[in-house]
N, C-alpha and C. Protein backbone atom coordinates (compact mmCIF):
# COMPACT_ATOMS: atom_id res chain seq x y z
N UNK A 1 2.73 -11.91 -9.36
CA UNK A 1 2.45 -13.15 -8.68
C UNK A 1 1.52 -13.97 -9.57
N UNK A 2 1.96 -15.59 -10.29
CA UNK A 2 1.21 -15.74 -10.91
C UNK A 2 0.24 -16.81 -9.85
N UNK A 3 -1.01 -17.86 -10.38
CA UNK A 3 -1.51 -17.92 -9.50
C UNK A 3 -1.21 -19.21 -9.08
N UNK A 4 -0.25 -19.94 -9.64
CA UNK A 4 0.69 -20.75 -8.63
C UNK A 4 1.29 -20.39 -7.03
N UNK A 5 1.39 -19.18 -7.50
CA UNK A 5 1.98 -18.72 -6.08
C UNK A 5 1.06 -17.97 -5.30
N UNK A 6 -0.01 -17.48 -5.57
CA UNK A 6 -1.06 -17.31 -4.92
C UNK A 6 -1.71 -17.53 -4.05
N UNK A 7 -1.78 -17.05 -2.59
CA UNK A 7 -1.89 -17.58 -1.14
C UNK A 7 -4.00 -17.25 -1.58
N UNK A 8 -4.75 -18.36 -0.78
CA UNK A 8 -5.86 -18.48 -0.79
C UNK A 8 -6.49 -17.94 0.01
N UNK A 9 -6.15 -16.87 0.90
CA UNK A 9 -6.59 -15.60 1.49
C UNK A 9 -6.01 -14.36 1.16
N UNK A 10 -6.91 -13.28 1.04
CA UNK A 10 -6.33 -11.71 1.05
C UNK A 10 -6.68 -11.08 2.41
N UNK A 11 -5.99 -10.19 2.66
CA UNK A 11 -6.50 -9.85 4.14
C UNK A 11 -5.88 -8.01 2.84
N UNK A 12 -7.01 -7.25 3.22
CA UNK A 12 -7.01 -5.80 3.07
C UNK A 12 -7.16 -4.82 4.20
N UNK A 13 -6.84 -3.88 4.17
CA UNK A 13 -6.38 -2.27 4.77
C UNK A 13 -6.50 -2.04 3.52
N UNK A 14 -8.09 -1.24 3.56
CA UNK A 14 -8.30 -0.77 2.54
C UNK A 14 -8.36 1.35 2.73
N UNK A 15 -7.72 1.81 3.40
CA UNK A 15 -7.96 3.00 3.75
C UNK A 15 -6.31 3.31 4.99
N UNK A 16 -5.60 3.33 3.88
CA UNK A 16 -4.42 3.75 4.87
C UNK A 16 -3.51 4.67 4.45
N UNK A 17 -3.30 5.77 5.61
CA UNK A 17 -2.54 7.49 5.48
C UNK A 17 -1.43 7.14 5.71
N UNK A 18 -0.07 6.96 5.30
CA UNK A 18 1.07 7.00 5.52
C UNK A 18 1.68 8.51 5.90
N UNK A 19 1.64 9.48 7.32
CA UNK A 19 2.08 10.54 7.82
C UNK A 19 3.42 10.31 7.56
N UNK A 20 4.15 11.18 7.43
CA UNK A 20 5.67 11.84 7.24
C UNK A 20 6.33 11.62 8.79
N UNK A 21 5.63 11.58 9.59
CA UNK A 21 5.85 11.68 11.13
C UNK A 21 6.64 10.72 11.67
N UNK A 22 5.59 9.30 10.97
CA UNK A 22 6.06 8.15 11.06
C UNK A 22 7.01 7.43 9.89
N UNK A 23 8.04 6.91 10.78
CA UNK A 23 8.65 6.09 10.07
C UNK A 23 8.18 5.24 9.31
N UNK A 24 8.47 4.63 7.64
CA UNK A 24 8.41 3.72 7.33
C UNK A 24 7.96 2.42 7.49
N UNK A 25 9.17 2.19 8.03
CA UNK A 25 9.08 0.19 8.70
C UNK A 25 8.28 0.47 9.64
N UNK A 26 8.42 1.36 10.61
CA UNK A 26 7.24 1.57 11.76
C UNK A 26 5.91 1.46 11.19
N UNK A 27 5.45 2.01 10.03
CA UNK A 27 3.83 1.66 9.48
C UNK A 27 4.22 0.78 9.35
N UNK A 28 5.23 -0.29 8.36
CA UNK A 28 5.17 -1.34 7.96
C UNK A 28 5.10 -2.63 8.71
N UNK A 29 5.72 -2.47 10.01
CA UNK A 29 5.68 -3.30 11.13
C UNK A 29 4.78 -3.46 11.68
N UNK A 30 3.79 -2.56 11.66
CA UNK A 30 2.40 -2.61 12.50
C UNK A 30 1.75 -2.69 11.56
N UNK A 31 1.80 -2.74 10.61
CA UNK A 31 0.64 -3.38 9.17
C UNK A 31 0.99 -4.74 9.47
N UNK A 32 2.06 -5.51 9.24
CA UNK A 32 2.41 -6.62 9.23
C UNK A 32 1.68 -7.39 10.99
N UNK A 33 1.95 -6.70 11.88
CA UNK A 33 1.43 -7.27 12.75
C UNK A 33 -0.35 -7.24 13.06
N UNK A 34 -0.71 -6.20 12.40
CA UNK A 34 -2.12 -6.46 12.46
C UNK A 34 -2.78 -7.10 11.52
N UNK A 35 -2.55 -7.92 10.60
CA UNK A 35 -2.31 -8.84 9.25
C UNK A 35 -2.60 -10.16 10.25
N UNK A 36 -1.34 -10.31 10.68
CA UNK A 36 -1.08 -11.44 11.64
C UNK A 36 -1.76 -11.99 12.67
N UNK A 37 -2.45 -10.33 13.32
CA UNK A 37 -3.43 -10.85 14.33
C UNK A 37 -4.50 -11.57 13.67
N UNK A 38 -5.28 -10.52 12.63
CA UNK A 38 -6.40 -11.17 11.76
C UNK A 38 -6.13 -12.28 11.58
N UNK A 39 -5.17 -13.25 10.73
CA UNK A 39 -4.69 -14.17 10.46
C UNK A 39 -5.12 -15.11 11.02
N UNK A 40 -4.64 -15.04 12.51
CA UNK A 40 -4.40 -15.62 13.61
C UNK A 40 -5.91 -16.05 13.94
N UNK A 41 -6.74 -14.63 14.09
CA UNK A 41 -8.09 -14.91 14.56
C UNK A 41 -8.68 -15.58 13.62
N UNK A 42 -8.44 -16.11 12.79
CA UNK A 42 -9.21 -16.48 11.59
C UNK A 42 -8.54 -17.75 11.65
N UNK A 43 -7.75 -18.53 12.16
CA UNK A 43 -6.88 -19.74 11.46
C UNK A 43 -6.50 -19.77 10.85
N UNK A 44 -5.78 -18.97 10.21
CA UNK A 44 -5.44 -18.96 8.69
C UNK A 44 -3.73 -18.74 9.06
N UNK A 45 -2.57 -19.24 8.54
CA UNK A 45 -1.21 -19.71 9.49
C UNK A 45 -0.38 -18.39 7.93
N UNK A 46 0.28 -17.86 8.40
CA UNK A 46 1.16 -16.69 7.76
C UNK A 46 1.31 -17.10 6.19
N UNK A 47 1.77 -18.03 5.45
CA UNK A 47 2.10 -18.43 4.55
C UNK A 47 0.56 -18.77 3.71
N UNK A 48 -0.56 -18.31 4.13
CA UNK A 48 -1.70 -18.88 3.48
C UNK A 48 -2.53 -17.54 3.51
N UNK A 49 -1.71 -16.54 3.57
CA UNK A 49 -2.80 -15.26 2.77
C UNK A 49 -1.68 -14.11 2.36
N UNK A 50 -1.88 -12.99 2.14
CA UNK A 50 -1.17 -11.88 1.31
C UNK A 50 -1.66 -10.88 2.25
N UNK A 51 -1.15 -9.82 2.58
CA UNK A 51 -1.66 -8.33 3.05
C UNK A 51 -1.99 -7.52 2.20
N UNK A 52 -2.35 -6.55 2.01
CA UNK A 52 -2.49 -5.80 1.29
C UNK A 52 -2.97 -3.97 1.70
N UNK A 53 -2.66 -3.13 1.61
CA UNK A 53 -2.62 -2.39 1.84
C UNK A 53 -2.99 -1.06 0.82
N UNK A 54 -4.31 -0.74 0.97
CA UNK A 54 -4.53 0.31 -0.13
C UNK A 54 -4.51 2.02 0.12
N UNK A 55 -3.18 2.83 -0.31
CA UNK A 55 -2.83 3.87 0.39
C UNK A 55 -3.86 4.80 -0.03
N UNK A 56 -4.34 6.15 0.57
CA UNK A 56 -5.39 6.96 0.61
C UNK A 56 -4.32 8.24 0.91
N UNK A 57 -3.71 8.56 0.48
CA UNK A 57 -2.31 9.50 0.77
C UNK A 57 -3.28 10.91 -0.14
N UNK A 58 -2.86 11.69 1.26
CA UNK A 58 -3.25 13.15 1.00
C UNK A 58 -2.53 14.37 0.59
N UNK A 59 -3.59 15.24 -0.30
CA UNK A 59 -2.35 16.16 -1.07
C UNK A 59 -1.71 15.86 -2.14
N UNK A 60 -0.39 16.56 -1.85
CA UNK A 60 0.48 16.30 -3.51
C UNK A 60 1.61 15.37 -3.27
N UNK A 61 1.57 15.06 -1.74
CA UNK A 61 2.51 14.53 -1.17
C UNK A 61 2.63 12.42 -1.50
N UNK A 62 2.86 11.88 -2.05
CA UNK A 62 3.13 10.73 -2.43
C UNK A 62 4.30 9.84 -1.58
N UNK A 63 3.83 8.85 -0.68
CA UNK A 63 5.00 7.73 -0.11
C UNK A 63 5.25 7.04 -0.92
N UNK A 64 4.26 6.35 -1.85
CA UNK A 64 4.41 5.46 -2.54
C UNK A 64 5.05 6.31 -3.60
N UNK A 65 5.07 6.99 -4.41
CA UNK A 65 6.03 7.40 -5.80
C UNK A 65 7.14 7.46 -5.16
N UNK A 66 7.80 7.79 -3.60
CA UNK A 66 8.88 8.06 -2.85
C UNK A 66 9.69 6.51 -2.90
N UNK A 67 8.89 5.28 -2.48
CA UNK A 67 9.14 4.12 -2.14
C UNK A 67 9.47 3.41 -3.85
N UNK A 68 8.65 3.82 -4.47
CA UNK A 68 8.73 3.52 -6.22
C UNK A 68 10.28 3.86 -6.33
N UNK A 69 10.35 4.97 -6.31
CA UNK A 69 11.95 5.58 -6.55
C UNK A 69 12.74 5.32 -6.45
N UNK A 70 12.47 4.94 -4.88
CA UNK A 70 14.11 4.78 -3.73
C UNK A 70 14.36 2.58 -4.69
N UNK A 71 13.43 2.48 -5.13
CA UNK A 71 13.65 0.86 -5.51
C UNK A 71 14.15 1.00 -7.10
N UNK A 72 13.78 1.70 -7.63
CA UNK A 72 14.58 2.40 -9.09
C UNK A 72 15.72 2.61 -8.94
N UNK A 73 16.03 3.57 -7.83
CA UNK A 73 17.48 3.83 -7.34
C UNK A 73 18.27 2.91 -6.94
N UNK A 74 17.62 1.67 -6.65
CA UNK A 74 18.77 0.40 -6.16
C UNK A 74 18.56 0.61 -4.59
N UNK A 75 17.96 1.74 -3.83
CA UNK A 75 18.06 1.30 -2.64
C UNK A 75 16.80 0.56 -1.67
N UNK A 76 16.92 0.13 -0.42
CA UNK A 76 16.58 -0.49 0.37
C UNK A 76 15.82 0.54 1.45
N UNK A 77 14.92 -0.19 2.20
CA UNK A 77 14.58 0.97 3.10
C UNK A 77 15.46 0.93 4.66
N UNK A 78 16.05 1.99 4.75
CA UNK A 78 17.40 1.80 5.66
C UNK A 78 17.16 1.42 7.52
N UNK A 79 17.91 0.53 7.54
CA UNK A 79 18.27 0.67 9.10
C UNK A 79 16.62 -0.68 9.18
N UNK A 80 16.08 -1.02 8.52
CA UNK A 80 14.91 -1.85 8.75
C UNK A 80 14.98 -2.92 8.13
N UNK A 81 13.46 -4.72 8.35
CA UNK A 81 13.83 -5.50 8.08
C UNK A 81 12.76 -5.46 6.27
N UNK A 82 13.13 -4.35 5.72
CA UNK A 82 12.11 -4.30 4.56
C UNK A 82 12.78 -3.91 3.18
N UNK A 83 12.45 -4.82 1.81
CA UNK A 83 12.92 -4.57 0.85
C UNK A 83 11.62 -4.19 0.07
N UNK A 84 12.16 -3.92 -1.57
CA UNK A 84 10.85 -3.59 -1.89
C UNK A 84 11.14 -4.24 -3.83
N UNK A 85 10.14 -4.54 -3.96
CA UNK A 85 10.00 -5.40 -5.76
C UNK A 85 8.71 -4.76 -6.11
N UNK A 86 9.46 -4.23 -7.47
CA UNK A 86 8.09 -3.98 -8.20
C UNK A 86 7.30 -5.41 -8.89
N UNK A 87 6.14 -4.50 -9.41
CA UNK A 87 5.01 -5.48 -10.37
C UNK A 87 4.90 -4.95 -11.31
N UNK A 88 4.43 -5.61 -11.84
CA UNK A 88 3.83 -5.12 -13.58
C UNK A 88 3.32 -4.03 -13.57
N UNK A 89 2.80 -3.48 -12.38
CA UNK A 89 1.64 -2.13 -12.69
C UNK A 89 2.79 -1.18 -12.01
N UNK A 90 2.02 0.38 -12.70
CA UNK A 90 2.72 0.74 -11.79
C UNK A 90 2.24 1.48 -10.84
N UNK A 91 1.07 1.12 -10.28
CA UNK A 91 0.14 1.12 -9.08
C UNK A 91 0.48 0.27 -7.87
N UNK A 92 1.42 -0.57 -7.70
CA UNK A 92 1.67 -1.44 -7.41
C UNK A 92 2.97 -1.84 -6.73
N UNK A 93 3.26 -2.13 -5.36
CA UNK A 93 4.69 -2.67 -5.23
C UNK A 93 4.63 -3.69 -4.27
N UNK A 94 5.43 -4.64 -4.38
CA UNK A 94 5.61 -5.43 -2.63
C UNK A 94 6.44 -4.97 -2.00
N UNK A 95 6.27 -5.04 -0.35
CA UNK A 95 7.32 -4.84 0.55
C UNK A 95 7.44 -6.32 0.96
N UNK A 96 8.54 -6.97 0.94
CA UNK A 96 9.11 -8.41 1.89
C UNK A 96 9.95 -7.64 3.09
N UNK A 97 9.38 -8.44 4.15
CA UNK A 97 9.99 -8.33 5.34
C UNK A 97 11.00 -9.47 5.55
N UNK A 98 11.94 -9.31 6.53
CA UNK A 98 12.90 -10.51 6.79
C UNK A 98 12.23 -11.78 7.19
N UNK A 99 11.89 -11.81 7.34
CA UNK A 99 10.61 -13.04 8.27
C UNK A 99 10.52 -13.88 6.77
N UNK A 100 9.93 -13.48 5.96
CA UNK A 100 9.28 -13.85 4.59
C UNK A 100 8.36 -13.63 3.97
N UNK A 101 7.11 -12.75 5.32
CA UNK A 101 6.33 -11.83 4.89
C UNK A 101 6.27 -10.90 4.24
N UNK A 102 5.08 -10.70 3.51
CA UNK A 102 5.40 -9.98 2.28
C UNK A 102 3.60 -9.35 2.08
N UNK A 103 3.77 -7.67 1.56
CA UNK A 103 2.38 -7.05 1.92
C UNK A 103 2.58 -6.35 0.67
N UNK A 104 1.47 -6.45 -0.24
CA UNK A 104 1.32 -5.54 -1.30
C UNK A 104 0.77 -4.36 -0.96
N UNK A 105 1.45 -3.30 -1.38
CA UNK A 105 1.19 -1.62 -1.80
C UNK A 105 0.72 -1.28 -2.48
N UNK A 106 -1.24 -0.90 -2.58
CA UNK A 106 -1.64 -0.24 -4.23
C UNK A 106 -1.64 1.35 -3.52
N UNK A 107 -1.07 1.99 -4.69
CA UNK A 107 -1.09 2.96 -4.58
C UNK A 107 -2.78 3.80 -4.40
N UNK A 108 -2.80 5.05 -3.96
CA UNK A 108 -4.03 5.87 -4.21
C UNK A 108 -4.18 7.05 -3.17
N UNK A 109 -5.10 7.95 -3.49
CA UNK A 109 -5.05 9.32 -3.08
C UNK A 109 -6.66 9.03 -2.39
N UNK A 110 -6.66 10.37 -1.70
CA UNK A 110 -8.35 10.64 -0.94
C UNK A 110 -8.13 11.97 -1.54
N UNK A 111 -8.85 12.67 -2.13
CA UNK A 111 -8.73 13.89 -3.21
C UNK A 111 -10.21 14.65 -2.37
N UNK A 112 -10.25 15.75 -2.92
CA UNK A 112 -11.75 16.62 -2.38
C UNK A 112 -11.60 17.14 -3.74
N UNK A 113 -13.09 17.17 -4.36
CA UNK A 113 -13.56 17.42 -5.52
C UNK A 113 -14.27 19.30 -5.22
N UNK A 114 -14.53 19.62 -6.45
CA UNK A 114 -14.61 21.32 -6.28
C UNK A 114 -15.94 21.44 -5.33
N UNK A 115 -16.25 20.76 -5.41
CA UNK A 115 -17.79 20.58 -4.73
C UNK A 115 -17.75 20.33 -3.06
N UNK A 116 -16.69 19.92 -2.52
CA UNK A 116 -15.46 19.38 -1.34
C UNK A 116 -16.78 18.47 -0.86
N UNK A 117 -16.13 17.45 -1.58
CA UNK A 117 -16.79 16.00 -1.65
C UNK A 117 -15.55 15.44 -1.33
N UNK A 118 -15.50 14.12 -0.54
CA UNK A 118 -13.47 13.62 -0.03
C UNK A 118 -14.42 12.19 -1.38
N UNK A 119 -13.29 11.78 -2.14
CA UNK A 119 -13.11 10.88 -2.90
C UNK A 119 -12.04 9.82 -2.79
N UNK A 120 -12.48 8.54 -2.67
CA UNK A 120 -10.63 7.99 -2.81
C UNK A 120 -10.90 7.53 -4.45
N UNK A 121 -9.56 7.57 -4.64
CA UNK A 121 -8.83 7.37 -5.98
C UNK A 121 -8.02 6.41 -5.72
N UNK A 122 -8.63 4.82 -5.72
CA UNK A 122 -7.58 4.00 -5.10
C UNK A 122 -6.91 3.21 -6.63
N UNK A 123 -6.44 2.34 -6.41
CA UNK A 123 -5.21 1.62 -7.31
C UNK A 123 -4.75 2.65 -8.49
N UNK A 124 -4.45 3.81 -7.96
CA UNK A 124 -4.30 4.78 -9.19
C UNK A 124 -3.10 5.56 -8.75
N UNK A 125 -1.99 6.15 -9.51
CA UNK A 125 -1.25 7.08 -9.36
C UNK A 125 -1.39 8.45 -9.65
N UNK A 126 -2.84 8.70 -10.14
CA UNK A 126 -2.74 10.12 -10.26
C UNK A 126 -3.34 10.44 -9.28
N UNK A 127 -3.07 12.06 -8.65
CA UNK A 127 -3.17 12.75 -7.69
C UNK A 127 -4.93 12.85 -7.58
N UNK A 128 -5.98 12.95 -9.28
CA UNK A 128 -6.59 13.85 -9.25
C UNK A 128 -7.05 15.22 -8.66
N UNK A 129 -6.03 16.02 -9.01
CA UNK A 129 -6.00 17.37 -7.98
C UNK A 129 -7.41 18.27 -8.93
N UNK A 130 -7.86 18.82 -8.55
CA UNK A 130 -9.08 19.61 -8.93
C UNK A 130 -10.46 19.14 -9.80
N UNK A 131 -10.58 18.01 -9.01
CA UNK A 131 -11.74 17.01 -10.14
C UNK A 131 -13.03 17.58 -9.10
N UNK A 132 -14.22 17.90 -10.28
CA UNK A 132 -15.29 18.19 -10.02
C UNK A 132 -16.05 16.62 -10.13
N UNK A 133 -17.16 16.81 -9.22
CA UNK A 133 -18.00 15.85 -8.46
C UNK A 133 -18.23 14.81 -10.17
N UNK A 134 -18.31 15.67 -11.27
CA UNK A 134 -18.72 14.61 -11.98
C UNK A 134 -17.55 13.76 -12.76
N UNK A 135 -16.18 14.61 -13.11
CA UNK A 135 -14.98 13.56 -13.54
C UNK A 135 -14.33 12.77 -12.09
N UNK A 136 -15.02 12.84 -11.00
CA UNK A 136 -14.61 12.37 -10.01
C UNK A 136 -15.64 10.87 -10.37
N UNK A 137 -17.02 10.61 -10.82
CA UNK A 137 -17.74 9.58 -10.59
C UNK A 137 -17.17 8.84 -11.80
N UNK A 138 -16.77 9.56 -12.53
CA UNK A 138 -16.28 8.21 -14.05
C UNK A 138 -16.41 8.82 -15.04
């Protein structure tokens, strides 16, 4: 997105678990609608901010490398009103909804360090699986 196209609000979900339980579009629908409420409470009219959504995904288990894939593969997310475009990073994806809304995906993990300290590891694709308290700070 260059910054021509750049809506003059961000609205963040900065701490979000995508469960296996739940469907897809089902998180994605209720991200989108609680976007909207904010929005709303704020004056701010759909077309004048971005969502954003920063995943905290636990384990070895990855939605987002799943969602990366299935858009490599050419497919769509099925039976729902959601497509998906990459970005330059590859931390990074949009979902557009049919509407015209549209919510960026940074990838990232909540990891426990040897010390079982919970860490997030946000705009990042690595897992960090077994990081001690100090390659966990930088």
């Amino acid at each position: 997105m260059n910054n021509s196209q750049s809506p003059p609000n961000i609205l963040v979900d900065s701490h979000v678990h995508i469960h296996e339980c739940f469907a897809l579009s089902d998180v994605l629908d209720s991200s989108l609608q609680n976007f909207q409420t904010a929005a709303h409470k704020a004056n701010i009219s759909s077309s004048q901010y971005l969502g954003v959504l920063i995943l905290t995904e636990i384990g070895k288990n990855s939605c987002f490398q799943k969602i990366s894939g299935h858009f490599e593969n050419g497919h769509s997310l099925e039976d729902s009103d959601w497509t998906f475009q990459k970005t330059h990073e590859s931390e990074s994806l949009y979902a557009h909804h049919a509407s015209g809304n549209k919510v960026l995906l940074l990838a990232g993990h909540q990891v426990v360090t040897q010390e079982n300290i919970e860490v997030l590891s946000i705009i990042s694709d690595q897992l960090g699986i077994n990081l001690s308290r100090e390659n966990s700070l930088g």
